[in-house]
C-alpha atoms as a PDB file:
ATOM      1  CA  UNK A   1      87.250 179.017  15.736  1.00  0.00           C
ATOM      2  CA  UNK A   2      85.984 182.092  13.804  1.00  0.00           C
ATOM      3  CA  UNK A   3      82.469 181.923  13.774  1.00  0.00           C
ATOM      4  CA  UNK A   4      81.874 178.866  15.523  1.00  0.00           C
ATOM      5  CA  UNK A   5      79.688 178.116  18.657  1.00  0.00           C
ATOM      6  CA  UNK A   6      82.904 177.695  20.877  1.00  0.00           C
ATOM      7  CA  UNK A   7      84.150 181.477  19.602  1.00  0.00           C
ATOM      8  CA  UNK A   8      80.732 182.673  20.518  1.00  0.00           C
ATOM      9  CA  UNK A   9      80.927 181.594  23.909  1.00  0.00           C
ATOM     10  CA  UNK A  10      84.462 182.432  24.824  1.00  0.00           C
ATOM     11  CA  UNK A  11      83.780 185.903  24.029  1.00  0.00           C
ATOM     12  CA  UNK A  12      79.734 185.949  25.502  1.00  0.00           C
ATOM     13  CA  UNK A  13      79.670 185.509  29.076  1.00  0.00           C
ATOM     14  CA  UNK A  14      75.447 185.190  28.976  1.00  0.00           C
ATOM     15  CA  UNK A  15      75.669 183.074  25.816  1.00  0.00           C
ATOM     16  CA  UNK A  16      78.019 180.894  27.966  1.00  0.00           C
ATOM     17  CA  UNK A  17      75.848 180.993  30.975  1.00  0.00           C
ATOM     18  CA  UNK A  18      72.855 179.612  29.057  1.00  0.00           C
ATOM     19  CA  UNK A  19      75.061 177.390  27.679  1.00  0.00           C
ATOM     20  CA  UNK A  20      76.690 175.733  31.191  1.00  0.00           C
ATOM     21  CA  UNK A  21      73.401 175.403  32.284  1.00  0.00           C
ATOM     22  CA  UNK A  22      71.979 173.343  29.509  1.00  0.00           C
ATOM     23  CA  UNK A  23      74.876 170.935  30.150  1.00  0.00           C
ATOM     24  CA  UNK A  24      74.586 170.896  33.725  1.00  0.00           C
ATOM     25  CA  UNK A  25      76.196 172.880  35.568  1.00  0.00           C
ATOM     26  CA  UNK A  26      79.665 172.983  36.914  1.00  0.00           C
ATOM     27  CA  UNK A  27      81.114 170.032  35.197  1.00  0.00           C
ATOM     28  CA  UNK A  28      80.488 171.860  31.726  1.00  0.00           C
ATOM     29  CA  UNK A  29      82.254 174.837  33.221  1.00  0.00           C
ATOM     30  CA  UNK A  30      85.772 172.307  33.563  1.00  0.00           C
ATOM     31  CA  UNK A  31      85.260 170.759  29.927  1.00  0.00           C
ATOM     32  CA  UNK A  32      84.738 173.792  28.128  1.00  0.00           C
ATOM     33  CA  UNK A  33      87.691 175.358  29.656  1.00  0.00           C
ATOM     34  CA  UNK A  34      89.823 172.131  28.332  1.00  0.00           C
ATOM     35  CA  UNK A  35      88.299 172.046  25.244  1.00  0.00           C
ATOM     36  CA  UNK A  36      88.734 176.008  24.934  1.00  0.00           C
ATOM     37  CA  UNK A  37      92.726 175.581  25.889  1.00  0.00           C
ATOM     38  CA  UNK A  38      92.940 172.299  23.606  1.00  0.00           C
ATOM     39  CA  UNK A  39      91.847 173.970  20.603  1.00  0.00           C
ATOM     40  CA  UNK A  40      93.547 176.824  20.856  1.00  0.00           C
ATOM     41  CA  UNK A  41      92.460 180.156  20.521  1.00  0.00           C
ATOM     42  CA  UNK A  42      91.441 181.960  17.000  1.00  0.00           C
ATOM     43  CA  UNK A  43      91.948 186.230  17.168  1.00  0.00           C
ATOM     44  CA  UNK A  44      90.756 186.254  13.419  1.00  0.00           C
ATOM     45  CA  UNK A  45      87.116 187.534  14.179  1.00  0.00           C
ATOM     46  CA  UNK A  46      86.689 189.328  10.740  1.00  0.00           C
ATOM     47  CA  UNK A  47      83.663 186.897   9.782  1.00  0.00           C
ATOM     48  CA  UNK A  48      81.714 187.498  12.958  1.00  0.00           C
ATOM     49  CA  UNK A  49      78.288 186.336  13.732  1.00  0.00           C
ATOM     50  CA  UNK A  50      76.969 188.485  11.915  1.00  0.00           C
ATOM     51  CA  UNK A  51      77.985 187.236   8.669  1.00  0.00           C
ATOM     52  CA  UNK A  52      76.197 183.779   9.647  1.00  0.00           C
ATOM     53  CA  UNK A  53      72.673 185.107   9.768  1.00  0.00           C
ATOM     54  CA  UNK A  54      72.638 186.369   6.155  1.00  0.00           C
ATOM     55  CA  UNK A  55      72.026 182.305   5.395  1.00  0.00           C
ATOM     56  CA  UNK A  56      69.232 180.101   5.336  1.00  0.00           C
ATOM     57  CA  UNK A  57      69.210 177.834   8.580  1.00  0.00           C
ATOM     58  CA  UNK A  58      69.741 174.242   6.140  1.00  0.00           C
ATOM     59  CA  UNK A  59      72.693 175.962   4.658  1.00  0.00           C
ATOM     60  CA  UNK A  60      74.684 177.689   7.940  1.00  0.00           C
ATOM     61  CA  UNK A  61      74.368 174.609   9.393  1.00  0.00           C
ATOM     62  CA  UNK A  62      75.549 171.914   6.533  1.00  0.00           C
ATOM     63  CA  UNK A  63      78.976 172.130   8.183  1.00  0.00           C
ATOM     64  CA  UNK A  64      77.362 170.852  11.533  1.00  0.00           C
ATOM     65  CA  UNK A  65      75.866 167.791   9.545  1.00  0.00           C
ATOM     66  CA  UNK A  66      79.282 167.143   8.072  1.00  0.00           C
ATOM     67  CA  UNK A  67      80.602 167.038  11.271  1.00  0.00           C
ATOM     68  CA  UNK A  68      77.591 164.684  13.044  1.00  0.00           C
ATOM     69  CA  UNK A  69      77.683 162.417   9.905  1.00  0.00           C
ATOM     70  CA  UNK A  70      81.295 162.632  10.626  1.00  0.00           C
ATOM     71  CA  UNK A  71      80.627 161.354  14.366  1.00  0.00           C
ATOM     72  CA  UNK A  72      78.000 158.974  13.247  1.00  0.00           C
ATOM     73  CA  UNK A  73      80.532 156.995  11.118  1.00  0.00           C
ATOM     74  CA  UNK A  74      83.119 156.516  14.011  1.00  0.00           C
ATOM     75  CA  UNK A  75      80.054 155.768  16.442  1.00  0.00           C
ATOM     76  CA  UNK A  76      78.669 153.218  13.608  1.00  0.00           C
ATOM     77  CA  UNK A  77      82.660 151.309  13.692  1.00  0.00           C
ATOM     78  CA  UNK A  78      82.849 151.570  17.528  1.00  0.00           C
ATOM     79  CA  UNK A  79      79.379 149.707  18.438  1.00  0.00           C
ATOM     80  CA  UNK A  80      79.885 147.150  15.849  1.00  0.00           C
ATOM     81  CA  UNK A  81      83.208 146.646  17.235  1.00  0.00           C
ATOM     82  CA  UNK A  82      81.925 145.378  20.348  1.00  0.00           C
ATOM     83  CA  UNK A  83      79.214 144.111  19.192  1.00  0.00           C
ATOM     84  CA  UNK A  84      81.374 141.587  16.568  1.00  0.00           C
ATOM     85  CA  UNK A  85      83.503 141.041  20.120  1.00  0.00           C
ATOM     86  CA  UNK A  86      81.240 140.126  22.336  1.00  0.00           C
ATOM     87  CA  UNK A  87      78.823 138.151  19.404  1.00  0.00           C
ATOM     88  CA  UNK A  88      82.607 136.099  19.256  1.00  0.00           C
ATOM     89  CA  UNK A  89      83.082 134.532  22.339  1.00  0.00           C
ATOM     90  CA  UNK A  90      86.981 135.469  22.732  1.00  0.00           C
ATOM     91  CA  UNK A  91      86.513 137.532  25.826  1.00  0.00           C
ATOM     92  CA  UNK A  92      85.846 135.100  28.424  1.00  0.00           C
ATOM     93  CA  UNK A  93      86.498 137.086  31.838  1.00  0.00           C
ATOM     94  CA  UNK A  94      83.527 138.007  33.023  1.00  0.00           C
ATOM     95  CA  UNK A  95      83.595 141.395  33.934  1.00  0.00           C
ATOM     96  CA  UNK A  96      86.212 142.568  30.789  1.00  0.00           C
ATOM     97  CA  UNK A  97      82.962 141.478  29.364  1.00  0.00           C
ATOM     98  CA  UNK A  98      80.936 143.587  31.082  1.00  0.00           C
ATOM     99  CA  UNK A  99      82.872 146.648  30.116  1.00  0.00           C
ATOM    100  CA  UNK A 100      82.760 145.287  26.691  1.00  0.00           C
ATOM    101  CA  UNK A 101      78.507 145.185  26.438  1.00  0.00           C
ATOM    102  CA  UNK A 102      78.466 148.953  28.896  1.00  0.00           C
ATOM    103  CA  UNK A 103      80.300 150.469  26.265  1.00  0.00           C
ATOM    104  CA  UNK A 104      78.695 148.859  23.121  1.00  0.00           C
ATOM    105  CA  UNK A 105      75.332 150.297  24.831  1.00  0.00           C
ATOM    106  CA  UNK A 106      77.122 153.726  25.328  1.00  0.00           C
ATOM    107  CA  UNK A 107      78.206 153.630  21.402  1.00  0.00           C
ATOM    108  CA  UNK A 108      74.781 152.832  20.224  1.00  0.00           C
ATOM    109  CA  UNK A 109      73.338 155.493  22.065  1.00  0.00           C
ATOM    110  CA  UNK A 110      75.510 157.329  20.320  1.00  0.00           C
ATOM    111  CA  UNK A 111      75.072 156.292  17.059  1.00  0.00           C
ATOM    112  CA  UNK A 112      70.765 156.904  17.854  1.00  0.00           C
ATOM    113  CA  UNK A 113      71.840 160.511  19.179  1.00  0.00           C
ATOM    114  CA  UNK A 114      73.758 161.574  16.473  1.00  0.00           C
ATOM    115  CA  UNK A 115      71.163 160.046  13.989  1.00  0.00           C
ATOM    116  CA  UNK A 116      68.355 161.911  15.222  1.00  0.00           C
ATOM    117  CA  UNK A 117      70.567 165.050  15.361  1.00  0.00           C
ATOM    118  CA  UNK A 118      71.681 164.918  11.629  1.00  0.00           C
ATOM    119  CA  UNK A 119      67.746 164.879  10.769  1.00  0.00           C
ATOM    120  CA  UNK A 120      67.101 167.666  12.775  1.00  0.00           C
ATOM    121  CA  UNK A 121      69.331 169.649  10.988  1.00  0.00           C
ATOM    122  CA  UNK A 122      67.383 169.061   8.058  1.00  0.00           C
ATOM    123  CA  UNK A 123      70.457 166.408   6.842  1.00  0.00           C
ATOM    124  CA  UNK A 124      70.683 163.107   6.011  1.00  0.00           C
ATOM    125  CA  UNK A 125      72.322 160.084   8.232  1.00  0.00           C
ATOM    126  CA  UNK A 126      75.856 159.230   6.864  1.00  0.00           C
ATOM    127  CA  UNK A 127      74.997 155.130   5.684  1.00  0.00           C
ATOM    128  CA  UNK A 128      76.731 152.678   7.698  1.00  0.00           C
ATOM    129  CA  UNK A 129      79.625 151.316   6.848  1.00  0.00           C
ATOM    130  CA  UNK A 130      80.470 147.425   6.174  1.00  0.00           C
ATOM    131  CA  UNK A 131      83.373 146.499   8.509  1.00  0.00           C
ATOM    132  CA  UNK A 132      86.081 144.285   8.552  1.00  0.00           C
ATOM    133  CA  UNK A 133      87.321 143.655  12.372  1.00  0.00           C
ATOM    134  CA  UNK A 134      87.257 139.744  11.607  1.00  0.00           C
ATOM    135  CA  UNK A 135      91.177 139.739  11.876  1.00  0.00           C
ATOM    136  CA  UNK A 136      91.748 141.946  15.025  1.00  0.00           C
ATOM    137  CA  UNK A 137      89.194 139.614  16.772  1.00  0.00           C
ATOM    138  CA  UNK A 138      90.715 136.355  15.174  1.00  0.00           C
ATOM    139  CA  UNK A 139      94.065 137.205  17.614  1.00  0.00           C
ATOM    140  CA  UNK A 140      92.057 136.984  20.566  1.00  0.00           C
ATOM    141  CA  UNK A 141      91.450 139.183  23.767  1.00  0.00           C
ATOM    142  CA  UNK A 142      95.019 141.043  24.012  1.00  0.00           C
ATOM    143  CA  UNK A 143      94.447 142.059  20.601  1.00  0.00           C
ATOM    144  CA  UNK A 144      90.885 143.216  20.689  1.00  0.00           C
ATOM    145  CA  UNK A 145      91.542 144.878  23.843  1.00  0.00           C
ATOM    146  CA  UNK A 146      94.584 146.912  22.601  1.00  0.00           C
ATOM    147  CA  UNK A 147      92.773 147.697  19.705  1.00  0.00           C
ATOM    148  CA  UNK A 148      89.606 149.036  21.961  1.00  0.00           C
ATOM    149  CA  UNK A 149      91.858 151.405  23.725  1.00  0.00           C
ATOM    150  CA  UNK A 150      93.391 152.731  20.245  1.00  0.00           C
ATOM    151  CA  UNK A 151      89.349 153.476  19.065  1.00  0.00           C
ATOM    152  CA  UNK A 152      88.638 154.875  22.049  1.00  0.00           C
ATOM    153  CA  UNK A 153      91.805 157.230  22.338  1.00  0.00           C
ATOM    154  CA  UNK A 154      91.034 157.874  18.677  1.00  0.00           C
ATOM    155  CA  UNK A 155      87.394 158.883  19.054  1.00  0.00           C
ATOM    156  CA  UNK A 156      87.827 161.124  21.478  1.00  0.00           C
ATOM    157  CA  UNK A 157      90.610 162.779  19.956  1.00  0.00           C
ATOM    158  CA  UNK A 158      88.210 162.624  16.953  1.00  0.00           C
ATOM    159  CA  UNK A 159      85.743 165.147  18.623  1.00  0.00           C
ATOM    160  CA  UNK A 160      88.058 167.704  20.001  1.00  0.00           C
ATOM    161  CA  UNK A 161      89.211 168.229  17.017  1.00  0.00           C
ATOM    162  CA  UNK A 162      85.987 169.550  15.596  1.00  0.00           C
ATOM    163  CA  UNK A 163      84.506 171.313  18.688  1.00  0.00           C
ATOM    164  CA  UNK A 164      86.129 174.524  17.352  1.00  0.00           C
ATOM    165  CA  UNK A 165      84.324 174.395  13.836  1.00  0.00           C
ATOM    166  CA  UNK A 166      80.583 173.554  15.186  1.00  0.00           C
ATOM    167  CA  UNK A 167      78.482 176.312  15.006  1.00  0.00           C
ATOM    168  CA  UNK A 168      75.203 174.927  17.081  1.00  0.00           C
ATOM    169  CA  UNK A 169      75.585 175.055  20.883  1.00  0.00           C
ATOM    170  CA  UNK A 170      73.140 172.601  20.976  1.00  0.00           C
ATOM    171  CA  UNK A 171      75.390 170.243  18.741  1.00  0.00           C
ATOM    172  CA  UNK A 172      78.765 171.495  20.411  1.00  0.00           C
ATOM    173  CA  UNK A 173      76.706 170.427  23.588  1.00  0.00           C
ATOM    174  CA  UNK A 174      76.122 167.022  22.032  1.00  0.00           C
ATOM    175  CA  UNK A 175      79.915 166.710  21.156  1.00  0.00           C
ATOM    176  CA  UNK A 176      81.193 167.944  24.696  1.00  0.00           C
ATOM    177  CA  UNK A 177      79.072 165.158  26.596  1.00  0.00           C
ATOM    178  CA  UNK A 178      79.956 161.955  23.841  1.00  0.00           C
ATOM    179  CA  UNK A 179      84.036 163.611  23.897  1.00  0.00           C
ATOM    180  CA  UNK A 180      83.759 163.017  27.669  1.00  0.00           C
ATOM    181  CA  UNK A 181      82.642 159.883  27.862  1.00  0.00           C
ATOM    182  CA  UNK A 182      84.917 158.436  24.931  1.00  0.00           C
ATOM    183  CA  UNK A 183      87.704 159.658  27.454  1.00  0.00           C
ATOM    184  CA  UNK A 184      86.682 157.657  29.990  1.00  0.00           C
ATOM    185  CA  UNK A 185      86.290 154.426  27.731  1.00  0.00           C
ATOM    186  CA  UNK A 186      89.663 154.875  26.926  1.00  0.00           C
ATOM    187  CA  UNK A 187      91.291 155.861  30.100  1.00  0.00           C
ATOM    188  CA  UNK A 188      89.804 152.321  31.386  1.00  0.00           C
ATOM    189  CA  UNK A 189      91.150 150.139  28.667  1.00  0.00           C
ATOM    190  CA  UNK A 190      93.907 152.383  28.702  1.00  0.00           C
ATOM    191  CA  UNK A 191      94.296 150.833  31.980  1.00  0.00           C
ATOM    192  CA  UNK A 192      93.176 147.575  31.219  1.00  0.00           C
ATOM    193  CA  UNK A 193      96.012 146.928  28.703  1.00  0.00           C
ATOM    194  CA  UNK A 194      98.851 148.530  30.885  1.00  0.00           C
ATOM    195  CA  UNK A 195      99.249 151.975  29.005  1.00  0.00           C
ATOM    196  CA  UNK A 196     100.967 153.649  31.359  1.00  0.00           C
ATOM    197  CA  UNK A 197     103.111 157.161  30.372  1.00  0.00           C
ATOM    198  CA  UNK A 198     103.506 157.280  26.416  1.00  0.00           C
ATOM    199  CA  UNK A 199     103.566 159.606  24.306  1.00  0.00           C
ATOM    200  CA  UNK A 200     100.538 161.018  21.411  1.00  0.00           C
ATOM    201  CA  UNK A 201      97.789 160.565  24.121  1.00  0.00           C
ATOM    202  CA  UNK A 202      97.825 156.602  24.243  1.00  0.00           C
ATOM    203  CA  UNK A 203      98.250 156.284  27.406  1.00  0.00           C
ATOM    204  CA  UNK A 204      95.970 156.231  30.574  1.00  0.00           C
ATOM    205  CA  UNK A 205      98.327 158.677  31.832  1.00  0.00           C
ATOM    206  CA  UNK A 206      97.625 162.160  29.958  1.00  0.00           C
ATOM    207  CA  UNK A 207     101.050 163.204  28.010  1.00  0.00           C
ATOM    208  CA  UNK A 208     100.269 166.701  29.296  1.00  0.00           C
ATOM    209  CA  UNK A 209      97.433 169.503  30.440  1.00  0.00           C
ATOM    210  CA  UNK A 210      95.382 169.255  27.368  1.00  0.00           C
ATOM    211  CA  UNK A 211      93.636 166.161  25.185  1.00  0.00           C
ATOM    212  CA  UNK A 212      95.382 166.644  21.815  1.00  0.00           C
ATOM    213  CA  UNK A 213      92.936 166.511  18.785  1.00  0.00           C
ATOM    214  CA  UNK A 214      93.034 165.171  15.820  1.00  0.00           C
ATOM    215  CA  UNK A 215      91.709 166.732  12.278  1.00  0.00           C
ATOM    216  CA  UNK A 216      89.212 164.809  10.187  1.00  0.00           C
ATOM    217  CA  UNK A 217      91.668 163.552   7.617  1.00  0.00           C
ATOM    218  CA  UNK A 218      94.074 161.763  10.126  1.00  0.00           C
ATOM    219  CA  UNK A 219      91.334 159.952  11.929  1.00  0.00           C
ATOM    220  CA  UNK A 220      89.610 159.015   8.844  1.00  0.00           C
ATOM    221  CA  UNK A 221      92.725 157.685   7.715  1.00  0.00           C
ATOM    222  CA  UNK A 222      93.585 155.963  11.277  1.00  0.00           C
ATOM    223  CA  UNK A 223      90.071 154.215  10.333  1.00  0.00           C
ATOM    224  CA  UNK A 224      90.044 153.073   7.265  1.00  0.00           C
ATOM    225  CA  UNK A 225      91.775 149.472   7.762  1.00  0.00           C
ATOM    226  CA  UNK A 226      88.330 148.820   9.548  1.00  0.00           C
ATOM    227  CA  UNK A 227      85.775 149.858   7.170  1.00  0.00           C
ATOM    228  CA  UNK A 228      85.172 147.416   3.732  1.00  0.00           C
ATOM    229  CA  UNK A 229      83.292 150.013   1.883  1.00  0.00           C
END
């Protein structure tokens, strides 16, 4: 975390003020504390802040647009996910369809979010993606549904395991608030599907005190059986 907005305010009490404020109060106070613990704590502090401000804004912050475009390409598989499901007629109870179209809204909010952030940064949106759910959705609504709850336990894993290398607050912000409610998709199809107690976070029983994250690799990797190009 050297260097990054969460090192900044663990160790800044008025940065971290300012900070639980812009995301509302005392609800940021409990995520940032389980982020914090999830992530772990870095002593290495060598680097510094100060070492940051010798480079141009674009430049400190390319990691941050790796990181969004990062995001954006999940968000881009998640919303046209549901979208494909829903467009396919296999989920015919009503309200599982319901929860299907609230969280294909929720995703493409977050795919319009993280768009506009990326350009703010001065980057460029990560393209996206051709998919190929045909075959998931072809075995009908057990399938899809299991397969919504492994996306969903996947993304939010996803985003804890960069919170410790963004260096915006505004963007760790950002992160905090989609991380959140990715847990909550996944704790109700989780539910949905039976997941009870299991092990690696699948279930919508937590496998201990702290979300475990993932690195960029292993989710990319998890991924990539749904993307065609």
């Amino acid at each position: 975390m050297t260097d990054s907005a969460l090192r900044e305010l663990a160790d800044d009490p008025s940065s971290r003020k300012r900070f639980f404020k812009m995301m509302g109060g005392a609800g940021a106070v409990s995520a940032f504390g389980v982020v914090l613990a999830a992530c772990g704590d870095d002593d290495d502090k060598d680097s510094g802040s100060a070492s940051s401000s010798s480079t141009d804004t674009k430049g400190d912050m390319a990691g941050d647009i790796k990181i969004v475009n990062y995001a954006l390409t999940l968000e881009y598989l998640e919303a046209e996910f549901y979208k494909q499901v829903l467009e396919s007629g296999q989920i015919k109870d009503k309200k599982i369809g319901e929860l299907a179209k609230s969280i294909q809204e929720n995703e493409q909010d977050h795919v319009d979010a993280l768009t506009d952030t990326v350009t703010k940064l001065g980057g460029t949106p990560a393209a996206k993606p051709k998919t190929k759910f045909e075959g998931v959705i072809a075995k009908g609504p057990k399938t899809i549904l299991q397969t919504a709850a492994d996306v969903e336990n996947l993304g939010a894993a996803a985003y804890l395991g960069q919170a410790g290398k963004i260096k915006s607050k505004e963007v760790l912000a950002a992160a905090l608030a989609i991380h959140t409610v990715e847990a909550r998709h996944a704790a109700a199809l989780n539910a949905l599907v039976g997941r009870g107690f299991q092990s690696k976070g699948q279930g919508s029983i937590p496998d201990g005190p702290f979300a475990k994250p993932m690195d960029m690799d292993a989710v990319l990797k998890a991924v990539k059986p749904f993307i065609a190009s």
